[in-house]
N, C-alpha and C. Protein backbone atom coordinates (compact mmCIF):
# COMPACT_ATOMS: atom_id res chain seq x y z
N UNK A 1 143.11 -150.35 -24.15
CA UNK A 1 143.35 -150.59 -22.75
C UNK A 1 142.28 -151.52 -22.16
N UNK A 2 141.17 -151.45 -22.58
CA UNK A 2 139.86 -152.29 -22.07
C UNK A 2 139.84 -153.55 -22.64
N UNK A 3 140.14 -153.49 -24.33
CA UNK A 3 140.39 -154.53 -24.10
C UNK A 3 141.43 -155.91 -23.44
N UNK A 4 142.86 -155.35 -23.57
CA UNK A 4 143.78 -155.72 -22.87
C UNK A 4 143.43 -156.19 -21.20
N UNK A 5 142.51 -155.51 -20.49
CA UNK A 5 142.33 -155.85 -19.19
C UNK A 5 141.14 -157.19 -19.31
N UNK A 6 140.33 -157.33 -20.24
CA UNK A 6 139.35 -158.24 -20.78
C UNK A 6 140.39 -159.53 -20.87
N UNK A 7 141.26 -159.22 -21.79
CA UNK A 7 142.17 -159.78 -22.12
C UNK A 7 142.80 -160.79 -21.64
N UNK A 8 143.50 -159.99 -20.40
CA UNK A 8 144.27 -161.21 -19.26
C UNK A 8 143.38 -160.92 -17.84
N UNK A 9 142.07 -161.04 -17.92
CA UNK A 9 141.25 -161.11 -16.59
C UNK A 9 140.22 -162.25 -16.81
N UNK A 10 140.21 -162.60 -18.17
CA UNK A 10 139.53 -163.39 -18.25
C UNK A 10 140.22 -164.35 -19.69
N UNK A 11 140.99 -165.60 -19.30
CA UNK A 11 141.73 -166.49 -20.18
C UNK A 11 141.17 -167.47 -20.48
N UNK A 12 140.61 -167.72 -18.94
CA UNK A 12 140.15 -169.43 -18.79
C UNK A 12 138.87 -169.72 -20.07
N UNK A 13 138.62 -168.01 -20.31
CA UNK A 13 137.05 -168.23 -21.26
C UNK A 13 136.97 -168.91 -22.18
N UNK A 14 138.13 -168.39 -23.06
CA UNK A 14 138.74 -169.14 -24.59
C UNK A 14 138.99 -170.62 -23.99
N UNK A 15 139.54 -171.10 -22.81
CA UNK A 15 139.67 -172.20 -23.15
C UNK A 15 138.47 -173.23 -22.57
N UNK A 16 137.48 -172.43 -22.12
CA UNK A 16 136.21 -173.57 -22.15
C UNK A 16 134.98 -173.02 -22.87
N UNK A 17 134.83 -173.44 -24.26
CA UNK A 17 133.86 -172.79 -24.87
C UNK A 17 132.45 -172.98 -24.45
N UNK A 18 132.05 -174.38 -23.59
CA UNK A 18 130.86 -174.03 -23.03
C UNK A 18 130.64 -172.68 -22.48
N UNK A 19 131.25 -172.94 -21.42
CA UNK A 19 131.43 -171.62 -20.53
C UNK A 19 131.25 -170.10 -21.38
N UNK A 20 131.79 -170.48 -21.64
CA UNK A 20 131.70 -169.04 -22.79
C UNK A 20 130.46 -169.00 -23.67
N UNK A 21 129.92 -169.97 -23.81
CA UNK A 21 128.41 -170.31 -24.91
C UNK A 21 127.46 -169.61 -23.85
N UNK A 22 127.28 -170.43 -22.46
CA UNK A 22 126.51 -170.02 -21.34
C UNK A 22 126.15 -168.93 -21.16
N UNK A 23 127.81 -168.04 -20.42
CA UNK A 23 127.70 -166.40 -20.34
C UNK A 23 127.28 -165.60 -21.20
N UNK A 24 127.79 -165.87 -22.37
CA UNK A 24 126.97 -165.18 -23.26
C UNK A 24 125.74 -165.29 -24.02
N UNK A 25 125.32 -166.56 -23.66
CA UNK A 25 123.77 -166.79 -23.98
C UNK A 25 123.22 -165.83 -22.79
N UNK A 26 123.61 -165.54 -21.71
CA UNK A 26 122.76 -165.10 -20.02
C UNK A 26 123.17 -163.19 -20.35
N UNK A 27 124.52 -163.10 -21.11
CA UNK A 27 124.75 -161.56 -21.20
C UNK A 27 123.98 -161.04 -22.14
N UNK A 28 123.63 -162.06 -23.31
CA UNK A 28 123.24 -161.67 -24.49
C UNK A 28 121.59 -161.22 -24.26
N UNK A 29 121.18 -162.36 -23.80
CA UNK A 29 119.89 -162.79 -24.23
C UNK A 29 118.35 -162.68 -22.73
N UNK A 30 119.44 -162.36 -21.61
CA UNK A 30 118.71 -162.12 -20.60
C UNK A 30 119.19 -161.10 -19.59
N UNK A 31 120.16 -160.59 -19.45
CA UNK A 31 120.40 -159.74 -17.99
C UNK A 31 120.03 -158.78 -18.35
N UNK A 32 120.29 -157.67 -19.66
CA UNK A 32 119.40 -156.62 -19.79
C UNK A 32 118.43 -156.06 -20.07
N UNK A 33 117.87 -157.30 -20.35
CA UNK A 33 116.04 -157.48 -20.17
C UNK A 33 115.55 -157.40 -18.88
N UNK A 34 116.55 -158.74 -17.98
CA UNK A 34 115.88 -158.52 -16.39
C UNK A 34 116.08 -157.38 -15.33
N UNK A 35 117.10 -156.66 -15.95
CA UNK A 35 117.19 -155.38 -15.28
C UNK A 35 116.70 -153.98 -15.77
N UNK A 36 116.19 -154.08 -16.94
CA UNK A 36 115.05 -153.11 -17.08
C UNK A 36 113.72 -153.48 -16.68
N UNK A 37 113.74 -155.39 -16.13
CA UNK A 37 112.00 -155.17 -15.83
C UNK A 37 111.93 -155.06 -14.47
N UNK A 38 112.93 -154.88 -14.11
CA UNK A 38 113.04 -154.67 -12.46
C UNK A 38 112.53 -152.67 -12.55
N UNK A 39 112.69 -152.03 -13.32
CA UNK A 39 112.34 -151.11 -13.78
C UNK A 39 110.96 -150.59 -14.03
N UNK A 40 110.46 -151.52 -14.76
CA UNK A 40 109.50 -151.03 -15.47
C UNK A 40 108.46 -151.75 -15.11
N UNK A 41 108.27 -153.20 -14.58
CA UNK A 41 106.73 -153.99 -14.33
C UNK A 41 107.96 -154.37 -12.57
N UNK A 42 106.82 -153.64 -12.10
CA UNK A 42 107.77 -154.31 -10.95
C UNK A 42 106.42 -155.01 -10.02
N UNK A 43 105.45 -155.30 -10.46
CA UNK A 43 104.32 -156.35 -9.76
C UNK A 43 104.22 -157.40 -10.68
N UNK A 44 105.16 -158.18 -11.09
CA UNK A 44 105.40 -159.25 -12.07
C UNK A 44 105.75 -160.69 -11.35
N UNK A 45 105.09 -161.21 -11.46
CA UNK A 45 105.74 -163.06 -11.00
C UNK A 45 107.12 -163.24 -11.38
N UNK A 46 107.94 -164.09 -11.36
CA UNK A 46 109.15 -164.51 -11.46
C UNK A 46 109.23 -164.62 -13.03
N UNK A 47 108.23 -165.86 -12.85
CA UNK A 47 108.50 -166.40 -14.83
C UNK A 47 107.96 -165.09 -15.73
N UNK A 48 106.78 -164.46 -15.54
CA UNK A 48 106.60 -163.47 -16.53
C UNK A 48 107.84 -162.60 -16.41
N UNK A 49 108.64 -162.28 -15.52
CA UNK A 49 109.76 -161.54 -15.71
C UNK A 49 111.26 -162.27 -15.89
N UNK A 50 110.87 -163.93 -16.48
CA UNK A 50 111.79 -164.03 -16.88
C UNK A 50 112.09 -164.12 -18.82
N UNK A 51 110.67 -164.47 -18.63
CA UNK A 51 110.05 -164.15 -19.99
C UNK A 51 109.73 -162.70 -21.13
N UNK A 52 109.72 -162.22 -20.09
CA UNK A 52 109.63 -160.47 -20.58
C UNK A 52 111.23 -160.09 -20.64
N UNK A 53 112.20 -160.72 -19.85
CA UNK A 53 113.58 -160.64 -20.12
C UNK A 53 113.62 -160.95 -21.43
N UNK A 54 114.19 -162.04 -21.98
CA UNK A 54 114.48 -162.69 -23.05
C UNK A 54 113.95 -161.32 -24.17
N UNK A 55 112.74 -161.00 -24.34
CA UNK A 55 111.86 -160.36 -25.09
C UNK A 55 112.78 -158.83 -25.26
N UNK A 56 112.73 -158.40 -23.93
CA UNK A 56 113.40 -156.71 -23.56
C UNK A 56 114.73 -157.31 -24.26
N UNK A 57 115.40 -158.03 -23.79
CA UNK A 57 117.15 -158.11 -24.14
C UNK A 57 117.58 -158.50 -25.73
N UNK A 58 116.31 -159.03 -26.37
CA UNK A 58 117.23 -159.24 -27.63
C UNK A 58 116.59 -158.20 -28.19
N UNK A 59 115.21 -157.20 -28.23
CA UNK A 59 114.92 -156.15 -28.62
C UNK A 59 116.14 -155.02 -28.52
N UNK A 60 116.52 -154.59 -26.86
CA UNK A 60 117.31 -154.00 -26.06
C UNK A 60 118.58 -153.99 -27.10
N UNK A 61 119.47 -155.12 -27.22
CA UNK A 61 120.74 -155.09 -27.71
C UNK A 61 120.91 -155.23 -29.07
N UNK A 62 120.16 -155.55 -29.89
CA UNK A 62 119.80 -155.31 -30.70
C UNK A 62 119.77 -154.15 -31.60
N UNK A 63 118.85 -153.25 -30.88
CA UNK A 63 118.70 -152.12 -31.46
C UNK A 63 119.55 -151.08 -30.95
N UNK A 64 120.64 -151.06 -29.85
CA UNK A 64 121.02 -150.08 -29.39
C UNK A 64 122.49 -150.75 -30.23
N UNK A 65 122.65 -151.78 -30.47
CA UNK A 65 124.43 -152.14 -31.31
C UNK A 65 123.74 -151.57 -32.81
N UNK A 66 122.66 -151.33 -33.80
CA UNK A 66 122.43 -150.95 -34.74
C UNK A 66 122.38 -149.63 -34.49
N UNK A 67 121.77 -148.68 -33.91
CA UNK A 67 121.51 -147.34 -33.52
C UNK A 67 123.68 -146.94 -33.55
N UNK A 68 123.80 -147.74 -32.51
CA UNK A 68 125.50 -147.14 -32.48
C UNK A 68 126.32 -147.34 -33.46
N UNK A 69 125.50 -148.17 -34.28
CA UNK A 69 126.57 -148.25 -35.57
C UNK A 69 125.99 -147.36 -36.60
N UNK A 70 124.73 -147.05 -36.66
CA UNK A 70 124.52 -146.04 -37.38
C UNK A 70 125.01 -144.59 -37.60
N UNK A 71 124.67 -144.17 -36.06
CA UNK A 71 124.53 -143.04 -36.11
C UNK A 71 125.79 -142.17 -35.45
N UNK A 72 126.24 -143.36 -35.02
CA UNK A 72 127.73 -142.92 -34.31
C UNK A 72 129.18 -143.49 -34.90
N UNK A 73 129.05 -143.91 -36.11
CA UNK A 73 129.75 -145.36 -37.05
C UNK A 73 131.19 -146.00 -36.32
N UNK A 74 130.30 -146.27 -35.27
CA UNK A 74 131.28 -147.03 -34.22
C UNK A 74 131.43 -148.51 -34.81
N UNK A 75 131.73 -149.29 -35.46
CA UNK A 75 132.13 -150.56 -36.25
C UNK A 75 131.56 -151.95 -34.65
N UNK A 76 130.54 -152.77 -35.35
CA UNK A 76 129.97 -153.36 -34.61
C UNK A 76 131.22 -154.45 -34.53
N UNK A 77 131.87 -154.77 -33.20
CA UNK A 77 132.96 -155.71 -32.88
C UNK A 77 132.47 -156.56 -31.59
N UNK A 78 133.22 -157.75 -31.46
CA UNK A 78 133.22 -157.73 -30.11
C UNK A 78 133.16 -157.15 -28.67
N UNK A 79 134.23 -156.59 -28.73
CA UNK A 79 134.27 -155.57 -27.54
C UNK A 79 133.27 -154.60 -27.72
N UNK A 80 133.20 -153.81 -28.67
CA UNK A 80 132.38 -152.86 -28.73
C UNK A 80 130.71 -153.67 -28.08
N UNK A 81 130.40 -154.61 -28.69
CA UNK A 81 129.14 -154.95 -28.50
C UNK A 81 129.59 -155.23 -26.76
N UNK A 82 130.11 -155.99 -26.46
CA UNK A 82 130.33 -156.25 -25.13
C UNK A 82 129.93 -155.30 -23.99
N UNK A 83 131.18 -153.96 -24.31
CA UNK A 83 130.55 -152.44 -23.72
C UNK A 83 129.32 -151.97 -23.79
N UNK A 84 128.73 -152.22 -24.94
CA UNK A 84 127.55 -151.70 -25.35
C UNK A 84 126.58 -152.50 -23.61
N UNK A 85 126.35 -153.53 -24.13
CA UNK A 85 125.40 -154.62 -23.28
C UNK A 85 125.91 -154.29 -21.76
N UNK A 86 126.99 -153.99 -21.27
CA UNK A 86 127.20 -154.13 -19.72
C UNK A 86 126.70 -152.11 -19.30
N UNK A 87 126.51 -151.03 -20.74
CA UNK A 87 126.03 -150.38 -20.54
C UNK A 87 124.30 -150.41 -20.22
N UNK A 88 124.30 -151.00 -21.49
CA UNK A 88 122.68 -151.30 -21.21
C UNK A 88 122.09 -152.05 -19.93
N UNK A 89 122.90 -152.95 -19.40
CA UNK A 89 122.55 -153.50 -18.03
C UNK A 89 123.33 -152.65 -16.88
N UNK A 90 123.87 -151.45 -16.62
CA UNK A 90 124.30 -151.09 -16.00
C UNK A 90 123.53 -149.87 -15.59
N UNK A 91 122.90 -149.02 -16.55
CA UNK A 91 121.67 -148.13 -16.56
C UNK A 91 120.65 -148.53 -15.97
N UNK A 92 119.79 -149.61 -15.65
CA UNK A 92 118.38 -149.37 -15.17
C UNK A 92 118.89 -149.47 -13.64
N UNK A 93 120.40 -150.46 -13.23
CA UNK A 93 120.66 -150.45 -12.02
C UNK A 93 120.55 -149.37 -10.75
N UNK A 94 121.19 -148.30 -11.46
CA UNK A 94 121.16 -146.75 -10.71
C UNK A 94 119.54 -146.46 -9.77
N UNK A 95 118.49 -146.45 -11.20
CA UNK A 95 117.49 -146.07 -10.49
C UNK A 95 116.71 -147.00 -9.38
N UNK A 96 116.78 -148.49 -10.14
CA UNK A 96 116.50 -149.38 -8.57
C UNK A 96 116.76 -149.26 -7.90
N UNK A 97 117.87 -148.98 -7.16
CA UNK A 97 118.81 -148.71 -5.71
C UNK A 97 118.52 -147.78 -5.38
N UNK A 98 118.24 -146.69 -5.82
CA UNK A 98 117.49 -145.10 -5.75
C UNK A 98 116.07 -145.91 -5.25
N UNK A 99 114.90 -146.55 -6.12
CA UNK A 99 114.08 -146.75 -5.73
C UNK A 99 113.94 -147.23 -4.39
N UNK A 100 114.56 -148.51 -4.29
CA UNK A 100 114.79 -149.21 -3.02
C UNK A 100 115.16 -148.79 -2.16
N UNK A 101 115.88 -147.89 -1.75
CA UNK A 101 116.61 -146.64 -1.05
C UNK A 101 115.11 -146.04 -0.07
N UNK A 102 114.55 -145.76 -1.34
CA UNK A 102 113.26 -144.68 -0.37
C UNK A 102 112.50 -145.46 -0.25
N UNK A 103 112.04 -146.35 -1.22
CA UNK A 103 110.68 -147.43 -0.47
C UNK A 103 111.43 -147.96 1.26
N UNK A 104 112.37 -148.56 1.29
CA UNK A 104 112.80 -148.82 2.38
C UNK A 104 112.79 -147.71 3.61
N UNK A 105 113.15 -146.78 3.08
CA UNK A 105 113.28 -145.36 4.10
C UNK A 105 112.22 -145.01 4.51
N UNK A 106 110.92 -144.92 3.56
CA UNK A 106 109.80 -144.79 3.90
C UNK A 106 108.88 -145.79 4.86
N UNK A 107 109.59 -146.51 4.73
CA UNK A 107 108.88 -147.94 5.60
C UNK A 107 109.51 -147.93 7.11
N UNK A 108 110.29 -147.40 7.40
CA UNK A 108 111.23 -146.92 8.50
C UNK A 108 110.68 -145.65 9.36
């Protein structure tokens, strides 16, 4: 079913492979790096946290598509990896907004 909605929500991808090189150089290789360092170094300059991205995200996806194929022998695929990564960038989100929530409240 997930994939099917992947499927016909997104067509135009297949037919511009830049496009598709791009996003997934930025899904692969940086967003869930930059949203765990929004997490974890949060008195960081721009570039060290864009740099500590790159670093967190290919560590990050990496080891969590090997871990799931290990230990859960979920067969490393496309989609699967796909899910995997929008999990991994979808987790540190929760607690920022939580954070930001009360730093803001508190400043109020």
């Amino acid at each position: 079913m997930i994939k099917q909605i992947i499927d016909s929500a997104l067509p135009f991808i297949d037919q511009v492979p830049f496009l598709r090189a791009i996003l997934g150089f930025i899904l692969v290789f940086f967003l869930p790096g930059f949203t765990w360092t929004l997490i974890f170094f949060r008195r960081v300059v721009l570039i060290e946290r864009v740099v500590l991205s790159f670093g967190l995200s290919i560590a990050l996806v990496t080891l969590t598509v090997c871990v799931i194929n290990l230990l859960f022998d979920i067969k490393i695929t496309g989609l699967n990896t796909f899910l995997t990564i929008i999990a991994i960038t979808a987790i540190p989100v929760v607690p920022y907004c939580v954070m930001r929530f009360v730093v803001n409240s508190e400043k109020s």
